[in-house]
N, C-alpha and C. Protein backbone atom coordinates (compact mmCIF):
# COMPACT_ATOMS: atom_id res chain seq x y z
N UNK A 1 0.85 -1.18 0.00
CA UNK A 1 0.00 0.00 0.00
C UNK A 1 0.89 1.25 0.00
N UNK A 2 0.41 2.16 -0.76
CA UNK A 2 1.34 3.43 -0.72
C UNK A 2 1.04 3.90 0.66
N UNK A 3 2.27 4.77 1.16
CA UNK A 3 2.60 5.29 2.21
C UNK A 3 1.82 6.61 2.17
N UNK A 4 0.96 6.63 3.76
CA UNK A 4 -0.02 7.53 3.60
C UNK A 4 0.60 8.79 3.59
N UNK A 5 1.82 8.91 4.54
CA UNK A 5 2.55 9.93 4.63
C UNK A 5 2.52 10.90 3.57
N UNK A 6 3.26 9.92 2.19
CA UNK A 6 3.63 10.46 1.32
C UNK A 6 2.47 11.03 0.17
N UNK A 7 1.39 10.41 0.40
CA UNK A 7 -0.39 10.82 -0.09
C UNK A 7 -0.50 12.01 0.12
N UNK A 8 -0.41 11.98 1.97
CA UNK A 8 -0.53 13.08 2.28
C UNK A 8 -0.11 14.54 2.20
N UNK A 9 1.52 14.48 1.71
CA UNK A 9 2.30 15.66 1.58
C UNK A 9 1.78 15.91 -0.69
N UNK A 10 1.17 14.76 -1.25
CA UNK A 10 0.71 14.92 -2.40
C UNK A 10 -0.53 15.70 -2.55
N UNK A 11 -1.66 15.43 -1.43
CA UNK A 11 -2.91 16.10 -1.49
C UNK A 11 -2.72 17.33 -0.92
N UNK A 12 -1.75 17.51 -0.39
CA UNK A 12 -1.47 19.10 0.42
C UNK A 12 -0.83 19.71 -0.58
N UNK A 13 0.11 19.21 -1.85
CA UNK A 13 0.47 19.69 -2.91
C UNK A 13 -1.17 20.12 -4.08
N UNK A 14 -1.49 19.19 -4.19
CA UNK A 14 -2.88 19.21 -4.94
C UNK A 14 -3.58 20.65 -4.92
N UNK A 15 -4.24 20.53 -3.22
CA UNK A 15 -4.99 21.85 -2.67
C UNK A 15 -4.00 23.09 -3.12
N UNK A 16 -3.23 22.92 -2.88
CA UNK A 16 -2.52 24.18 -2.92
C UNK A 16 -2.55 24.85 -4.55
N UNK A 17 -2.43 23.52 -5.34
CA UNK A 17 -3.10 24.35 -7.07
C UNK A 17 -4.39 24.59 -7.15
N UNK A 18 -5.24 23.69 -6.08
CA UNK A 18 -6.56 24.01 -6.91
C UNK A 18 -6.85 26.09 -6.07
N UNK A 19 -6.22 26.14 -4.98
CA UNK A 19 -6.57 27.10 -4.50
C UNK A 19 -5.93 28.35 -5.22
N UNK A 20 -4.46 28.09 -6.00
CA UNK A 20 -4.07 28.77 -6.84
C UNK A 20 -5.30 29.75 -8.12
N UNK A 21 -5.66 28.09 -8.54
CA UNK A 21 -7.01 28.31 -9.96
C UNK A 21 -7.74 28.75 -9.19
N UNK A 22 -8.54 28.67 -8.15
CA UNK A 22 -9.42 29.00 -7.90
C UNK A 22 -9.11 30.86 -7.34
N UNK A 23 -7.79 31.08 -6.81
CA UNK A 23 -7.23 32.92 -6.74
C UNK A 23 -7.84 32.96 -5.50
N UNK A 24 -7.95 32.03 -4.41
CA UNK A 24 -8.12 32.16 -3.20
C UNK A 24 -9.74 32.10 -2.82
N UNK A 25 -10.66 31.97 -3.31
CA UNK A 25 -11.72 32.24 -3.12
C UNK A 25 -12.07 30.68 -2.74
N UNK A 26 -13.18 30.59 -2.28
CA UNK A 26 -14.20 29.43 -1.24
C UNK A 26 -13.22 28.50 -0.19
N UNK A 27 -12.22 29.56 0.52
CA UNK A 27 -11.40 28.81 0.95
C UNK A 27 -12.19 28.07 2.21
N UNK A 28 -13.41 28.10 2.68
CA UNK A 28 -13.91 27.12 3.82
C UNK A 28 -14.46 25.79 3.09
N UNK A 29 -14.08 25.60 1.85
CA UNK A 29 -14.56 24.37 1.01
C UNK A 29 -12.96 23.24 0.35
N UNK A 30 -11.94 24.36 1.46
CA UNK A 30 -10.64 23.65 1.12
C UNK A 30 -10.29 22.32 1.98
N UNK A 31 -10.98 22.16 2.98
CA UNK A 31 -11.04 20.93 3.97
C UNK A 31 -11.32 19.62 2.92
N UNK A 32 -13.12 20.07 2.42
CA UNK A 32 -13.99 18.78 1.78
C UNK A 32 -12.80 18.78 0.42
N UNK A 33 -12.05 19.71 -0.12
CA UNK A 33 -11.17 19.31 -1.56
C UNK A 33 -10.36 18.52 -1.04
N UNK A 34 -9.51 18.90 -0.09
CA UNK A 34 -8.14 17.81 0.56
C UNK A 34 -9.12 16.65 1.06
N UNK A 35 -10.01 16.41 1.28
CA UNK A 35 -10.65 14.75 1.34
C UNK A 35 -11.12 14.32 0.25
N UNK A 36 -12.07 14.69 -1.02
CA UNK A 36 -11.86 14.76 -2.07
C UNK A 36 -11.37 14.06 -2.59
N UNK A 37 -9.77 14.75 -2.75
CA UNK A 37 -8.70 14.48 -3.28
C UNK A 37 -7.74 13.01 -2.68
N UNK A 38 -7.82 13.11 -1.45
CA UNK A 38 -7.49 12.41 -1.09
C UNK A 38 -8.11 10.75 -1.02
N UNK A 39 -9.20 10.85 -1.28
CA UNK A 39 -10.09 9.61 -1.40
C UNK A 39 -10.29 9.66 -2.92
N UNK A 40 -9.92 10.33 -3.62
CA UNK A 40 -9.31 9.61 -5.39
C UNK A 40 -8.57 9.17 -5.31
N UNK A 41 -7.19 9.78 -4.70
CA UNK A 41 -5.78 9.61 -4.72
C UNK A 41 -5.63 7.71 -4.70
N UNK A 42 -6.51 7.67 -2.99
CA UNK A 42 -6.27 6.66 -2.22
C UNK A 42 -7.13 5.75 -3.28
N UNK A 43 -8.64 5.68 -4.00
CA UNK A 43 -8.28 5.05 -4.96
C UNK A 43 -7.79 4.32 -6.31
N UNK A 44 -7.48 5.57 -6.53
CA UNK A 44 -6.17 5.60 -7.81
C UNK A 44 -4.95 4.38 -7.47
N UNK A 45 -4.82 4.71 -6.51
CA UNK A 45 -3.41 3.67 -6.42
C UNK A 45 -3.70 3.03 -5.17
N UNK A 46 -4.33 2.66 -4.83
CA UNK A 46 -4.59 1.21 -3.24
C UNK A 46 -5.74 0.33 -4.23
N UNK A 47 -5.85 0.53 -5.12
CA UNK A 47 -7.77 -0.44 -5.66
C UNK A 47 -6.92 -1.84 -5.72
N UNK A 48 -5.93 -1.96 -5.92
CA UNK A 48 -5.69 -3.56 -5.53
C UNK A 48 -5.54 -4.30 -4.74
N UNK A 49 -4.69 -3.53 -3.50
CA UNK A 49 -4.48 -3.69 -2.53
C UNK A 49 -5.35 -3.95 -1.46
N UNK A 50 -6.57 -3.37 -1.20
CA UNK A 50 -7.22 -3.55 -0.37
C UNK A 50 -8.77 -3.23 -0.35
N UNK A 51 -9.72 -3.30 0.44
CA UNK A 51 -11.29 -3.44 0.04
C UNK A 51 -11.82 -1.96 0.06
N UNK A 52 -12.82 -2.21 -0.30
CA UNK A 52 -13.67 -1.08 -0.90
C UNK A 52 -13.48 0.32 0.81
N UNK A 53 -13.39 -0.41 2.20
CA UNK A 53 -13.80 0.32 3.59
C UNK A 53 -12.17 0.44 3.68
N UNK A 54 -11.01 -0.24 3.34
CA UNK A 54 -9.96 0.50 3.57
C UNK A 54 -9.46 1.87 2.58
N UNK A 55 -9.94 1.16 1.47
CA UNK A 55 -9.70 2.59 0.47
C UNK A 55 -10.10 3.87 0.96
N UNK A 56 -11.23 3.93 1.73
CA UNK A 56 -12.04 4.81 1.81
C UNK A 56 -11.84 5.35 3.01
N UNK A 57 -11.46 4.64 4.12
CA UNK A 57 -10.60 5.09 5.13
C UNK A 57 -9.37 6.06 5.40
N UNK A 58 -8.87 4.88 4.41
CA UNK A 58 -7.56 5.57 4.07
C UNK A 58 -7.36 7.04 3.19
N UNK A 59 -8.54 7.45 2.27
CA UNK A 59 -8.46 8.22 1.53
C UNK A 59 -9.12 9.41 2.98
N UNK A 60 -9.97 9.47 3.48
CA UNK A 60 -10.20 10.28 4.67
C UNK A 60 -9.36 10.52 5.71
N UNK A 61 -8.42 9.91 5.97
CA UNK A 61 -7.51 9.59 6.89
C UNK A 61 -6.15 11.08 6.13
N UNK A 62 -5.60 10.14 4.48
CA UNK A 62 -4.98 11.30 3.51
C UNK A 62 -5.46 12.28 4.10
N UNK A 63 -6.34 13.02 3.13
CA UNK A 63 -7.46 14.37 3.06
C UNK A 63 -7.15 15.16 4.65
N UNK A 64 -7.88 14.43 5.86
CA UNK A 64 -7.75 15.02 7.14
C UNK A 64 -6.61 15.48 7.62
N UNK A 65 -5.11 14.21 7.27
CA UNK A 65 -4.04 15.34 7.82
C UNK A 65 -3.35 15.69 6.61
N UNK A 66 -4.03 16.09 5.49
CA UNK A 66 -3.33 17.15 4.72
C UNK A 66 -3.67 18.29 5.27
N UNK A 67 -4.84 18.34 5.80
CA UNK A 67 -5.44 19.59 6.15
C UNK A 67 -4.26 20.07 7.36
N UNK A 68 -4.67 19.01 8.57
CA UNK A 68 -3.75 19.06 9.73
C UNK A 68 -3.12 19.65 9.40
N UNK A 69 -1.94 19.02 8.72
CA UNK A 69 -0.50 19.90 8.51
C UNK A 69 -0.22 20.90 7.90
N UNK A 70 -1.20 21.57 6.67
CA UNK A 70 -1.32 22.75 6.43
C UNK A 70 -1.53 24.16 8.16
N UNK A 71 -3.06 23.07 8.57
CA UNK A 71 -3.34 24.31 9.95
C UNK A 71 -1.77 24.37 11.01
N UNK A 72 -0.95 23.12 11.21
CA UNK A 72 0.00 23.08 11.89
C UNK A 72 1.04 23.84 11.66
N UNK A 73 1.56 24.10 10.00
CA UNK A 73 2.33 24.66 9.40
C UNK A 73 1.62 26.37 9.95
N UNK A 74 0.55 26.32 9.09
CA UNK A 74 0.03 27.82 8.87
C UNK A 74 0.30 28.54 10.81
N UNK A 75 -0.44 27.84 11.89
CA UNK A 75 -0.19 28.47 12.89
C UNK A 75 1.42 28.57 13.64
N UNK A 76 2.08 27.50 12.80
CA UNK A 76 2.90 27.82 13.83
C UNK A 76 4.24 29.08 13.51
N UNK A 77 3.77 29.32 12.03
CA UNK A 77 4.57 30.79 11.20
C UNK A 77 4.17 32.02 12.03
N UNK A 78 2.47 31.85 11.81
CA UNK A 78 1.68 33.19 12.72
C UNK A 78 0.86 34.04 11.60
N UNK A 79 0.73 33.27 10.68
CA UNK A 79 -0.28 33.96 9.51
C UNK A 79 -1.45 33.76 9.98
C-alpha cells in the first residue's frame, strides 16, 4: 500500500493548485477538496491492494491530515 505519509504531503500539494485556480476564493470548502482528493488519490493507487472500507478510510484519513498539517504549518509561522 502506498505510504499515507507520502499521499498526504501529495494532497497538500494538490490543494494548494486548486486554490491557486481557484485565486483564493471558497477557501472554507478547502477541507472537503483535501478529502476529495485524497479519497481519489487513495483510490487511484490502493484499488488492488485492499477493500472497498480501507480505500475509503484511508483516503479520509490522507485528506484530514493534509489539512492538519497545512493548519500546523500555517499556525505555527503566525499567519
Amino acid at each position: 500500500m502506498i505510504d499515507i505519509i507520502l499521499l498526504g504531503g501529495l494532497v497538500l500539494a494538490l490543494v494548494e493548485v486548486v486554490k491557486i485556480a481557484l485565486g483564493g476564493r471558497y477557501s472554507r470548502f478547502y477541507p472537503l477538496i483535501a478529502i476529495a482528493i485524497g479519497l481519489i488519490l487513495s483510490a487511484i493507487l490502493n484499488y488492488q491492494y485492499g477493500t472497498i472500507q480501507e480505500i475509503i478510510t484511508s483516503g479520509i484519513i490522507v485528506g484530514a491530515s493534509a489539512v492538519g498539517l497545512w493548519e500546523t504549518g500555517k499556525n505555527s509561522i503566525g499567519k
